[in-house]
N, C-alpha and C. Protein backbone atom coordinates (compact mmCIF):
# COMPACT_ATOMS: atom_id res chain seq x y z
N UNK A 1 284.10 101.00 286.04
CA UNK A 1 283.18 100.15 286.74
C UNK A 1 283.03 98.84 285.95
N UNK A 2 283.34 97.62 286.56
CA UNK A 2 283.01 96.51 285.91
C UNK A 2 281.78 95.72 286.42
N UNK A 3 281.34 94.91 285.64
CA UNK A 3 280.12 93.97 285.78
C UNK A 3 280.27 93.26 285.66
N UNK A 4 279.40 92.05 286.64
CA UNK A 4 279.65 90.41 286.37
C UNK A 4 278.94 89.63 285.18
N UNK A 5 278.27 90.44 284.31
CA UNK A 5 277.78 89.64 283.27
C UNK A 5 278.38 89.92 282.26
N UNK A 6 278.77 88.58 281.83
CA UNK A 6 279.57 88.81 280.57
C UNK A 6 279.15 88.56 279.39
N UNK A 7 279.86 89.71 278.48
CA UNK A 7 279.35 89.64 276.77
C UNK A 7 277.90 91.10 276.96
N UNK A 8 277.91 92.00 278.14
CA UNK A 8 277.20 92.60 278.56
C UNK A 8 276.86 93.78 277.48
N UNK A 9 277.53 94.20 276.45
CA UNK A 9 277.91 95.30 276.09
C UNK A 9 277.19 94.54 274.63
N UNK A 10 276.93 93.34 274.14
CA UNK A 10 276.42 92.92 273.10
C UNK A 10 274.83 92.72 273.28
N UNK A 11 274.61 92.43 274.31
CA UNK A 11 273.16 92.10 274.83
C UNK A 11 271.90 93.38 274.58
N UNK A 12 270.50 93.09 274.58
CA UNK A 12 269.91 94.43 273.82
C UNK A 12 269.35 95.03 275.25
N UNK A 13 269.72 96.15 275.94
CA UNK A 13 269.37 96.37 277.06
C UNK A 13 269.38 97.95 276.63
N UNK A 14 268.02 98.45 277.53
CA UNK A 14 267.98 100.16 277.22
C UNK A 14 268.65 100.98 277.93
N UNK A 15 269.81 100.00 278.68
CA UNK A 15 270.35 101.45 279.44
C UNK A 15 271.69 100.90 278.81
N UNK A 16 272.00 100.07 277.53
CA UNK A 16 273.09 100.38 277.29
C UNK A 16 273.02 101.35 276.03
N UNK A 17 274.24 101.86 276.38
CA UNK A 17 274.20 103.42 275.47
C UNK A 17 275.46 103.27 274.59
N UNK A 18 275.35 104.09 273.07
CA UNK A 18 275.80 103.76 271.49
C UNK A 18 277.59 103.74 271.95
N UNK A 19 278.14 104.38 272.29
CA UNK A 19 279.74 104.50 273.54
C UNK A 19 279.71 102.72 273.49
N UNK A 20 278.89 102.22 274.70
CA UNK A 20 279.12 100.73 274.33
C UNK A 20 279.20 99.84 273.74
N UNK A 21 278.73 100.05 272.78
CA UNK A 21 278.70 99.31 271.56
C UNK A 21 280.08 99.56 270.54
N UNK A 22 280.49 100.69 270.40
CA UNK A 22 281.71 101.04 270.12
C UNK A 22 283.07 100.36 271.31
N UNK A 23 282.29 100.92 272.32
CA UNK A 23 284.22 100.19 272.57
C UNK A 23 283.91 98.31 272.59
N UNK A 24 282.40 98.13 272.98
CA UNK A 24 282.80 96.71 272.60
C UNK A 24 283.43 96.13 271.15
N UNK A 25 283.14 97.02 270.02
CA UNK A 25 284.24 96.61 268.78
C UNK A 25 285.43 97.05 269.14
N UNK A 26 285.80 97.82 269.13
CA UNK A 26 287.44 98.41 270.11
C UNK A 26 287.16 97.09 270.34
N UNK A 27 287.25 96.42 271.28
CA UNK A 27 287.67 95.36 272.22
C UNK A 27 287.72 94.27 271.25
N UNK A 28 286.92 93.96 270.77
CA UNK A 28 286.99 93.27 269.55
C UNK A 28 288.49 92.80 268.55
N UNK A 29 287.81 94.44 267.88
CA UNK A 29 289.42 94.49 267.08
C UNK A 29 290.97 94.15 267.40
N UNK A 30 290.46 95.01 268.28
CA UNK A 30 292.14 95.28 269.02
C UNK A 30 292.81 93.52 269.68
N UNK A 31 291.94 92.76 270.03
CA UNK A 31 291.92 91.61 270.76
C UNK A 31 292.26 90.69 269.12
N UNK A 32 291.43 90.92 269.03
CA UNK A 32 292.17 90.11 266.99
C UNK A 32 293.37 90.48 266.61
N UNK A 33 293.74 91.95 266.87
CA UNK A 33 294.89 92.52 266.17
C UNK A 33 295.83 91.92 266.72
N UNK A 34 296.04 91.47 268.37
CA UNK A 34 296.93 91.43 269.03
C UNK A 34 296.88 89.63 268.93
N UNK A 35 295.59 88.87 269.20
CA UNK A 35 296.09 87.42 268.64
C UNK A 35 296.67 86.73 267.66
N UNK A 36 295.55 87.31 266.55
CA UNK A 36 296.28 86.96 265.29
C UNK A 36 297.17 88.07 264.29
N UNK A 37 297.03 89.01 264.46
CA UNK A 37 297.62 90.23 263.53
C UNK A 37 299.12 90.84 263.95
N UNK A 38 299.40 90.83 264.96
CA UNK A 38 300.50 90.89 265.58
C UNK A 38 302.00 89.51 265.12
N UNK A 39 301.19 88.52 265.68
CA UNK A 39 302.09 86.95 265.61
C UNK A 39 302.13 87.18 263.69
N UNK A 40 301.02 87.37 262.93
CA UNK A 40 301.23 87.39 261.52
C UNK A 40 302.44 88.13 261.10
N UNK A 41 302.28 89.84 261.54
CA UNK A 41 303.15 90.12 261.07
C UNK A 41 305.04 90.24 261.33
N UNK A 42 304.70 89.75 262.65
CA UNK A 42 306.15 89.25 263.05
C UNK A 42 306.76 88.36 262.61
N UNK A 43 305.92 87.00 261.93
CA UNK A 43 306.07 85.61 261.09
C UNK A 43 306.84 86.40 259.64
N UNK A 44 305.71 87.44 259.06
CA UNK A 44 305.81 87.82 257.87
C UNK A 44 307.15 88.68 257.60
N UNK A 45 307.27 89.33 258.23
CA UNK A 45 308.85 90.17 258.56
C UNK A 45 309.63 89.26 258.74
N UNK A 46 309.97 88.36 259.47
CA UNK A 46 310.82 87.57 259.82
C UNK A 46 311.33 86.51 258.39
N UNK A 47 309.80 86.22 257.86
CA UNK A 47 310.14 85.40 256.62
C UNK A 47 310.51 86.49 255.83
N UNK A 48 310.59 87.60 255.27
CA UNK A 48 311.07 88.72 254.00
C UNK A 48 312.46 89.24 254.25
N UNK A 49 312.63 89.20 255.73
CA UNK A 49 314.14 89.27 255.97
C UNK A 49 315.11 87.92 255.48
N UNK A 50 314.50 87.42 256.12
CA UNK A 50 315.54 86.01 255.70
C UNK A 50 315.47 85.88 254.10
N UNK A 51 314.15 85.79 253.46
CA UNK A 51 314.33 85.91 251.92
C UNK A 51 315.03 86.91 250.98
N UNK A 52 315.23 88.01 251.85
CA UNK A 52 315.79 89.26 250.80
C UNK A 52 317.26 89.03 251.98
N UNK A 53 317.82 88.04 252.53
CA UNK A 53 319.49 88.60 253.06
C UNK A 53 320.52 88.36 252.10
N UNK A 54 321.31 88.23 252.19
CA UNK A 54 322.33 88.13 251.73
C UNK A 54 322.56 87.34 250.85
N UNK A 55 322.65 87.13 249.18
CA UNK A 55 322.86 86.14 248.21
C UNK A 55 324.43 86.52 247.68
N UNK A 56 324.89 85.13 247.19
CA UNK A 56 326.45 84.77 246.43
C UNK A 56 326.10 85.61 244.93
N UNK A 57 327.27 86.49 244.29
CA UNK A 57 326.65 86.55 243.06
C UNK A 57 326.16 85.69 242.25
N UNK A 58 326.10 86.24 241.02
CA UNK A 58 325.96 84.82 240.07
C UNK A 58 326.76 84.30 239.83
N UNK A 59 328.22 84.68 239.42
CA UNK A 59 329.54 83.82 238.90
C UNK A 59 330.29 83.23 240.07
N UNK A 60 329.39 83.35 241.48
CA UNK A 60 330.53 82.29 242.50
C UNK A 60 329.17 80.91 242.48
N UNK A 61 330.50 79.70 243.05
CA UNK A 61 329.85 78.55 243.12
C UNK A 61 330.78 77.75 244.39
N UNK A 62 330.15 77.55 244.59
CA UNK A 62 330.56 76.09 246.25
C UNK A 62 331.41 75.19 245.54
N UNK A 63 332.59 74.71 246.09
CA UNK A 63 333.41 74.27 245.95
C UNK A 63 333.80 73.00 247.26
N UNK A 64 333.89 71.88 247.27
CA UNK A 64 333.99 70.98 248.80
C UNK A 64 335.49 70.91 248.56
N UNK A 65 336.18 71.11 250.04
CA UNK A 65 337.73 71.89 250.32
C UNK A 65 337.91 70.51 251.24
N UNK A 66 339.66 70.36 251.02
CA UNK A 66 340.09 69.31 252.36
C UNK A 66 341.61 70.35 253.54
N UNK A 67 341.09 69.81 254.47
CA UNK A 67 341.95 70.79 255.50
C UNK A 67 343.21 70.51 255.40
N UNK A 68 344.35 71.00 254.79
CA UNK A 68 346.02 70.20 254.85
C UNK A 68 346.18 70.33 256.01
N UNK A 69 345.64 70.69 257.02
CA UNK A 69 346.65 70.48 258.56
C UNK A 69 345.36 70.87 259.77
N UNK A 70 345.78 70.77 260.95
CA UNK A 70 344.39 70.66 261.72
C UNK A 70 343.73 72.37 261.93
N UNK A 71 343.07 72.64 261.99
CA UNK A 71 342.73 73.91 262.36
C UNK A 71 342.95 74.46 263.87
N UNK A 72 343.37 76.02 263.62
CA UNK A 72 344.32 75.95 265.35
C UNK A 72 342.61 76.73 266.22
N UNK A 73 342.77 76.30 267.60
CA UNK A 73 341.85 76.78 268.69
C UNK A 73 342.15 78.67 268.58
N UNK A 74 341.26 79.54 268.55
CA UNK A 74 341.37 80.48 268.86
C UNK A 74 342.27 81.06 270.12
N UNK A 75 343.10 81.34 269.86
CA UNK A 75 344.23 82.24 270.92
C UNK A 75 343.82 83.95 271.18
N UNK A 76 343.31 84.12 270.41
CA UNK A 76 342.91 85.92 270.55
C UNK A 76 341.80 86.11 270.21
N UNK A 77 341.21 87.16 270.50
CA UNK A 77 339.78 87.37 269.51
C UNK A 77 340.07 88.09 268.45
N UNK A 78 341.52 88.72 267.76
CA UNK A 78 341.70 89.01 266.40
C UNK A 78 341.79 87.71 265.14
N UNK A 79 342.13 86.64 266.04
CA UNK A 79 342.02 85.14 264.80
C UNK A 79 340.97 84.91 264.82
N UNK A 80 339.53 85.25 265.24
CA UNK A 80 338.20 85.19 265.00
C UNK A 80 337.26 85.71 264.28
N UNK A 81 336.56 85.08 263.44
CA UNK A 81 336.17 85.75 261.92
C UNK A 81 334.65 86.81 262.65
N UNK A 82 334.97 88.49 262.47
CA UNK A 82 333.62 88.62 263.74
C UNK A 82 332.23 88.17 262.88
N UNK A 83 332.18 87.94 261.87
CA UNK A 83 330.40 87.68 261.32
C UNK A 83 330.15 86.46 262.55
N UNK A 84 331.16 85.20 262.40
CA UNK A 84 331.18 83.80 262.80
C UNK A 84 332.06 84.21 263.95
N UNK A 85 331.35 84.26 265.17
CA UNK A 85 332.45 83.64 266.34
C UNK A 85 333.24 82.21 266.63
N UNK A 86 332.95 81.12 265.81
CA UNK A 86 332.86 79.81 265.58
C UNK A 86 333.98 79.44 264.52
N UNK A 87 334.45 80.36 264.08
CA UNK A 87 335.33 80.20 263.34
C UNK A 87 336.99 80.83 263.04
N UNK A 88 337.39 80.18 262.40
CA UNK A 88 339.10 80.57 262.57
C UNK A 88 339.76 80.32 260.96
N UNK A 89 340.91 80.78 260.70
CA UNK A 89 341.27 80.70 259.38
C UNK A 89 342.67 79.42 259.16
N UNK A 90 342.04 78.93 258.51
CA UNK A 90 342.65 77.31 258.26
C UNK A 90 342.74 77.18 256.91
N UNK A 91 344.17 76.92 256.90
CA UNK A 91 345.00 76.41 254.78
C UNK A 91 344.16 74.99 254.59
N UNK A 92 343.06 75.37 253.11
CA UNK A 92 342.61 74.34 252.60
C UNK A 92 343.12 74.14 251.06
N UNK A 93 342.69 72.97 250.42
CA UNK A 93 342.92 72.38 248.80
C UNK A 93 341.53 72.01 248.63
N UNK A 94 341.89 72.25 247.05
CA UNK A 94 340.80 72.28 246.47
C UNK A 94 341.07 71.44 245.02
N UNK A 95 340.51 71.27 244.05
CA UNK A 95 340.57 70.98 242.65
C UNK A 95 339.69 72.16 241.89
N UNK A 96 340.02 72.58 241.23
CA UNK A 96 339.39 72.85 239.74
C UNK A 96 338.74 72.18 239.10
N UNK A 97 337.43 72.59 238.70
CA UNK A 97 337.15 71.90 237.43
C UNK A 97 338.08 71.05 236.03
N UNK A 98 338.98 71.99 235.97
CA UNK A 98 340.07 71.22 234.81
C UNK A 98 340.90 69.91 235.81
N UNK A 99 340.98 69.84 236.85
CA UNK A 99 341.43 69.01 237.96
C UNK A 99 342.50 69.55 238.66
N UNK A 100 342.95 70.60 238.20
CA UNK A 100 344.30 71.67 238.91
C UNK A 100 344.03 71.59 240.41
N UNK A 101 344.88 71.23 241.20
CA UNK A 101 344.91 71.54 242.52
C UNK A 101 345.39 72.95 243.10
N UNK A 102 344.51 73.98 244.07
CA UNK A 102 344.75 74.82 244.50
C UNK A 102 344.69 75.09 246.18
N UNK A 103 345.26 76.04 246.81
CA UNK A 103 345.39 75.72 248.05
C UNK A 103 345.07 77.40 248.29
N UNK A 104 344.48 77.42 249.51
CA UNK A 104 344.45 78.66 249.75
C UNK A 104 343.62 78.75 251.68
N UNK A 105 343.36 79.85 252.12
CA UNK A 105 342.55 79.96 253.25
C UNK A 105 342.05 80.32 253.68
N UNK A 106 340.73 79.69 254.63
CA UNK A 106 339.61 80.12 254.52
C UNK A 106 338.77 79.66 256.20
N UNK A 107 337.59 80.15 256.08
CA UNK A 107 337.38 80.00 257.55
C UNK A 107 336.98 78.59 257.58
N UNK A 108 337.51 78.45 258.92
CA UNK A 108 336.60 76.73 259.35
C UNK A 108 336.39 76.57 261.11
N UNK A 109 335.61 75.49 261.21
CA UNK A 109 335.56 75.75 263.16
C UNK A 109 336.56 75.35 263.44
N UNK A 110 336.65 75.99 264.64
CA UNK A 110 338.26 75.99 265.53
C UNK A 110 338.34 74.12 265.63
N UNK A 111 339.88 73.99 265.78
CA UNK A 111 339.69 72.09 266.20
C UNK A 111 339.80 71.09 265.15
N UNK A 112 339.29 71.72 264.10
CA UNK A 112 338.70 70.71 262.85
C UNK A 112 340.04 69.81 262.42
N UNK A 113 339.88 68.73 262.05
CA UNK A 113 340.77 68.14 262.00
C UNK A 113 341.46 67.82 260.21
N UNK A 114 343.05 67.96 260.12
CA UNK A 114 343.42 67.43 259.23
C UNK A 114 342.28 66.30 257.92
N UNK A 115 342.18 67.15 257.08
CA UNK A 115 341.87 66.07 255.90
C UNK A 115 340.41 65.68 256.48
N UNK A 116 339.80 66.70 257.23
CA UNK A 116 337.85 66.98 257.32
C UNK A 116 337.43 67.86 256.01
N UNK A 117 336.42 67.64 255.13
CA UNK A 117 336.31 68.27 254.43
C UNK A 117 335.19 69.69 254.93
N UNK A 118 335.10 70.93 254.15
CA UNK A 118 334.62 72.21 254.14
C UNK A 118 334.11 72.50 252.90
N UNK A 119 332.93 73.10 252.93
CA UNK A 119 332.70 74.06 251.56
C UNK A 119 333.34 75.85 251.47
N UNK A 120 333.62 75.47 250.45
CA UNK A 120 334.57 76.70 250.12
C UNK A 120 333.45 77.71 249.22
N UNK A 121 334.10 78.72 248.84
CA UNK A 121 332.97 79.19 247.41
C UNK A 121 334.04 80.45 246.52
N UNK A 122 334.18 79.94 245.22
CA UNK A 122 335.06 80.40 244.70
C UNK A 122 334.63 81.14 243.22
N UNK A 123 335.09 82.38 242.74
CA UNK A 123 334.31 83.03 242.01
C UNK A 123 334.75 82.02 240.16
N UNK A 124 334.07 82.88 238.86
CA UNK A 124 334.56 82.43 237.60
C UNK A 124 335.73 82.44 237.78
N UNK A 125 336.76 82.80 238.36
CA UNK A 125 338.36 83.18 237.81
C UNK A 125 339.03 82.37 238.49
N UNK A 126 338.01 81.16 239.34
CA UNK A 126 339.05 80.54 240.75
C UNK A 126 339.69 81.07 241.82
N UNK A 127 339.34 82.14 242.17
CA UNK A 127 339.95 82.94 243.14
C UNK A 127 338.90 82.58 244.32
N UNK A 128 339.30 82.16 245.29
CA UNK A 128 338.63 81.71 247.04
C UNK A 128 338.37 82.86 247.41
N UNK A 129 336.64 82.95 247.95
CA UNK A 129 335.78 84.12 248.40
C UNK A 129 335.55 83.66 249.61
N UNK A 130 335.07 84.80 250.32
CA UNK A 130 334.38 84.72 251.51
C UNK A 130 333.10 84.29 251.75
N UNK A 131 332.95 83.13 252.14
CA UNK A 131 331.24 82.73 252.23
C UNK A 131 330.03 84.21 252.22
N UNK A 132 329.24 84.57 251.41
CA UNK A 132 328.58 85.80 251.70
C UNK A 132 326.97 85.68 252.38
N UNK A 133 327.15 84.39 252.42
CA UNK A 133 325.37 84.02 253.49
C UNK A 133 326.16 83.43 254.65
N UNK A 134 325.91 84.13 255.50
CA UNK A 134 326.05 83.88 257.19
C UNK A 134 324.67 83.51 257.97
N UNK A 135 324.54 82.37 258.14
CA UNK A 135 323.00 81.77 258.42
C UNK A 135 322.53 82.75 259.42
N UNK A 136 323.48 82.64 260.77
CA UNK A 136 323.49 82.76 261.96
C UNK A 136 323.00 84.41 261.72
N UNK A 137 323.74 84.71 261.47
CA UNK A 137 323.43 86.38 260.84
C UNK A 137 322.20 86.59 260.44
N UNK A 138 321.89 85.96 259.89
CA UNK A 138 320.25 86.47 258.54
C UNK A 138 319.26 85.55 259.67
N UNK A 139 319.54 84.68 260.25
CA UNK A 139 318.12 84.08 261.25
C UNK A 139 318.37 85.21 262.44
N UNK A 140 319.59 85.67 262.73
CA UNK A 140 319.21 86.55 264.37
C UNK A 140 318.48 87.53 263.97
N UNK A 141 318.81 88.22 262.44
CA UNK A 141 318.48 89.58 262.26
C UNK A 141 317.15 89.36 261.93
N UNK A 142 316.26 88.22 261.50
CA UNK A 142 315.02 87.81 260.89
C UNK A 142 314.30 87.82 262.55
N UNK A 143 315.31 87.22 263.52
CA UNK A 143 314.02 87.16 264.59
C UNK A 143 314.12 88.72 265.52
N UNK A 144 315.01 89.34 265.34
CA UNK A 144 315.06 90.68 265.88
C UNK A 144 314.21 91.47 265.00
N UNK A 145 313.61 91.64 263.89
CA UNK A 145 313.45 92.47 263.16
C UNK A 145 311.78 91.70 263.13
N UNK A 146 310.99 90.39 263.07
CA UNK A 146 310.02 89.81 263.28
C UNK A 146 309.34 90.34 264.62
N UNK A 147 310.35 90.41 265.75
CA UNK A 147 310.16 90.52 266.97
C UNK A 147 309.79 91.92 267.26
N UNK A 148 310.68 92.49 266.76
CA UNK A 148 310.45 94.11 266.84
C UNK A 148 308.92 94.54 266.34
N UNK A 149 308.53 93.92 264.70
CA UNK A 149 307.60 94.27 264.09
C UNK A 149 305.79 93.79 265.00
N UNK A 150 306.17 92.43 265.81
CA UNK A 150 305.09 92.05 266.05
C UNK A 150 305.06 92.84 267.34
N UNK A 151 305.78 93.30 268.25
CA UNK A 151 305.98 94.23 269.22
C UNK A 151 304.63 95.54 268.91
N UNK A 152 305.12 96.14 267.44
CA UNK A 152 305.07 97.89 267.04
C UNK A 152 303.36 97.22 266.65
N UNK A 153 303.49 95.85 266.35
CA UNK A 153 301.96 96.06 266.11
C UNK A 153 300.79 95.67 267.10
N UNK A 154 301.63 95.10 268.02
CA UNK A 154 300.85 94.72 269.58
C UNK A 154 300.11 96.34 270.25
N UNK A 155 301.92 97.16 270.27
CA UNK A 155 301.64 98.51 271.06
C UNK A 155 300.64 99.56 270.06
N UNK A 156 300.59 99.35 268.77
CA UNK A 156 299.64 99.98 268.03
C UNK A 156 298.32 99.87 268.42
N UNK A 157 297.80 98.40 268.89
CA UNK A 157 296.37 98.10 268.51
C UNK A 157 295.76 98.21 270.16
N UNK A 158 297.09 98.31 271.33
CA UNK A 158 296.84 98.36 272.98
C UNK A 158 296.49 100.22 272.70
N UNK A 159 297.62 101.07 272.00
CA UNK A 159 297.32 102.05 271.74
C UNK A 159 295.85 103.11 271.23
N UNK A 160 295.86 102.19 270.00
CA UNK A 160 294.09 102.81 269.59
C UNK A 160 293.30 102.49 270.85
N UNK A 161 293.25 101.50 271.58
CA UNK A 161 292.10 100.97 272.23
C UNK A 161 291.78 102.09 273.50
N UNK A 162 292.92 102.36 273.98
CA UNK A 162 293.49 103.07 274.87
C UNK A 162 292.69 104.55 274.43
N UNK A 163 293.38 104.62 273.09
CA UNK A 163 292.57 106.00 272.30
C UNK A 163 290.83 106.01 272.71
N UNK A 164 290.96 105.04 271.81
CA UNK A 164 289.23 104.85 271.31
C UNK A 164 288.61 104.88 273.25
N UNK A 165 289.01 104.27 274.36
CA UNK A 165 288.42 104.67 275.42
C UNK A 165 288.57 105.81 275.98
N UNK A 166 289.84 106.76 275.81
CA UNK A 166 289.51 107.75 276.74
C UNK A 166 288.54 108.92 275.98
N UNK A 167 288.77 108.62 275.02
CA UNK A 167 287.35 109.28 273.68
C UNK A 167 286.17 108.85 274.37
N UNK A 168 285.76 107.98 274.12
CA UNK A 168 284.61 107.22 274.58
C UNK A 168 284.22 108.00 275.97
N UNK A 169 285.34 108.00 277.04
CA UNK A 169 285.30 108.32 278.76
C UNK A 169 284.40 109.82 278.38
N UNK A 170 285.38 110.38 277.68
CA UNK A 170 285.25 111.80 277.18
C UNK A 170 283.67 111.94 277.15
N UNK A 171 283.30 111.77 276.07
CA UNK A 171 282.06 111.59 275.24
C UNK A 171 281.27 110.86 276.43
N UNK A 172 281.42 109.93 277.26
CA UNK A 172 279.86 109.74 278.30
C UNK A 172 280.03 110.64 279.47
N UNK A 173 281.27 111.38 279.90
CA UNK A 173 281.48 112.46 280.69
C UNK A 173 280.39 113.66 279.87
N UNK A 174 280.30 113.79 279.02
CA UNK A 174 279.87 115.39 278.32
C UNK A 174 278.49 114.84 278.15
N UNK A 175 278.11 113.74 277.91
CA UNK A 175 276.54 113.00 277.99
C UNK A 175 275.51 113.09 279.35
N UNK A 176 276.71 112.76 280.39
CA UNK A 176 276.26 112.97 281.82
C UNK A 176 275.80 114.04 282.13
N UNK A 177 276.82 115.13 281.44
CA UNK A 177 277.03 116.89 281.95
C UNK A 177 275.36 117.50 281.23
N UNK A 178 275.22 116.99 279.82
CA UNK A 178 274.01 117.22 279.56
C UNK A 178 272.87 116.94 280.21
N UNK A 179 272.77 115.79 280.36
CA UNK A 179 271.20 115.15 281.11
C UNK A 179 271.37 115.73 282.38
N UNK A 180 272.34 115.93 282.75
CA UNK A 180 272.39 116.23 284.47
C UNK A 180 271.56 117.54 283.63
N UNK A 181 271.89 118.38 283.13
CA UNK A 181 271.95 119.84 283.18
C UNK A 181 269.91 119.92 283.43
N UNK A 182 269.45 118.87 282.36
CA UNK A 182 268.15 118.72 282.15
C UNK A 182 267.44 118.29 283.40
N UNK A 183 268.14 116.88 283.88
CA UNK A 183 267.14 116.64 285.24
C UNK A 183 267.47 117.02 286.35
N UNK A 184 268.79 118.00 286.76
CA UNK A 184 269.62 118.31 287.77
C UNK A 184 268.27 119.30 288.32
N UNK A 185 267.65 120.24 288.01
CA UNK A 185 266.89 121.26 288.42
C UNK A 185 265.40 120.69 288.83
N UNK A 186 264.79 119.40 288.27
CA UNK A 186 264.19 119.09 288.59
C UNK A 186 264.68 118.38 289.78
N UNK A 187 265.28 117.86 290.17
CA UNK A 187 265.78 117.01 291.47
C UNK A 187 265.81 117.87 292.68
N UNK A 188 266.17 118.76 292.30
CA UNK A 188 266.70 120.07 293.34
C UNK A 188 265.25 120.45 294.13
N UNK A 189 264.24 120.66 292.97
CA UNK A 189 262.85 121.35 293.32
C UNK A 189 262.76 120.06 294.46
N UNK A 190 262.36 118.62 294.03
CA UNK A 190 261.52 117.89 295.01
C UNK A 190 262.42 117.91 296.21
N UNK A 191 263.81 118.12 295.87
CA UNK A 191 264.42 117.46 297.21
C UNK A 191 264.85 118.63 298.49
N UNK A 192 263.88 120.02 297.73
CA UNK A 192 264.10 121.26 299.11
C UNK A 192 262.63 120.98 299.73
């Protein structure tokens, strides 16, 4: 049963009964949980994923690479790197620190043209690694995993409320059953 006055359940009235006052906090809470407590912790997940993904060890370092020849368009989806759909494997050069020129290959976007430069990332020994932070990767999985979390805490706090009323239903059902029991017999007398 609803009523047109609102904020009804806060107001000091003697026929509202202690049930109301409870689920008006229920309503409360749960309405906080889901504005601000929900969006928080989906923000907060989302930022701890992305901070704890994927780091380079310590002994690799970025290296800026030039393309010896153009990079070819994807022909299959086996020349496609699967972390990066965006990418394809293209012969680059490099220098060394001592100034040694080295050549080797590595991913780059399809198209790229002859003598565009790339960052490479190559360990202590000079040996060409595989980039190990995939942006695209660590932001989808940050907003799937944010998304998910602010979800579990939306359906948590719709859940208690849900709880906390059919408790409540419960409890003024068995309140009714009492008082009836008390004034039910008196009603009966005047009304034969």
């Amino acid at each position: 049963m609803r009523t047109g006055v609102k904020m009804w359940r806060w107001r000091r009235n003697p026929l509202r009964r202690s049930t109301d006052r409870v689920e008006a906090w229920a309503v409360l809470i749960s309405g906080l949980v889901l504005v601000v407590g929900a969006p928080v912790v989906g923000v907060a997940t989302g930022m701890t994923v992305t901070a704890s993904g994927p780091r380079p060890p310590a002994d690799w370092h970025r290296v800026s690479a030039v393309l010896t020849q153009k990079a070819p368009a994807p022909s299959t989806p086996s020349e496609v790197n699967n972390s990066n759909y965006e990418q394809v494997k293209a012969a680059v050069q490099w220098h060394a620190a001592d100034g040694s020129s080295h050549r080797g290959f590595t991913w780059v976007r399809p198209n790229s043209a002859a003598g565009s430069r790339t960052t490479i990332w190559l360990d202590d020994a000079g040996m060409l690694r595989e980039d190990p932070v995939q942006e695209v990767q660590t932001q989808s999985r940050a907003l799937a995993l944010g998304t998910a979390a602010a979800t579990g805490t939306a359906a948590l706090a719709v859940g208690a409320y849900a709880l906390v009323r059919v408790r409540l239903s419960k409890r003024n059902a068995s309140q009714v059953e009492r008082e009836w029991g008390v004034i039910g017999p008196e009603w009966r007398r005047h009304s034969l």
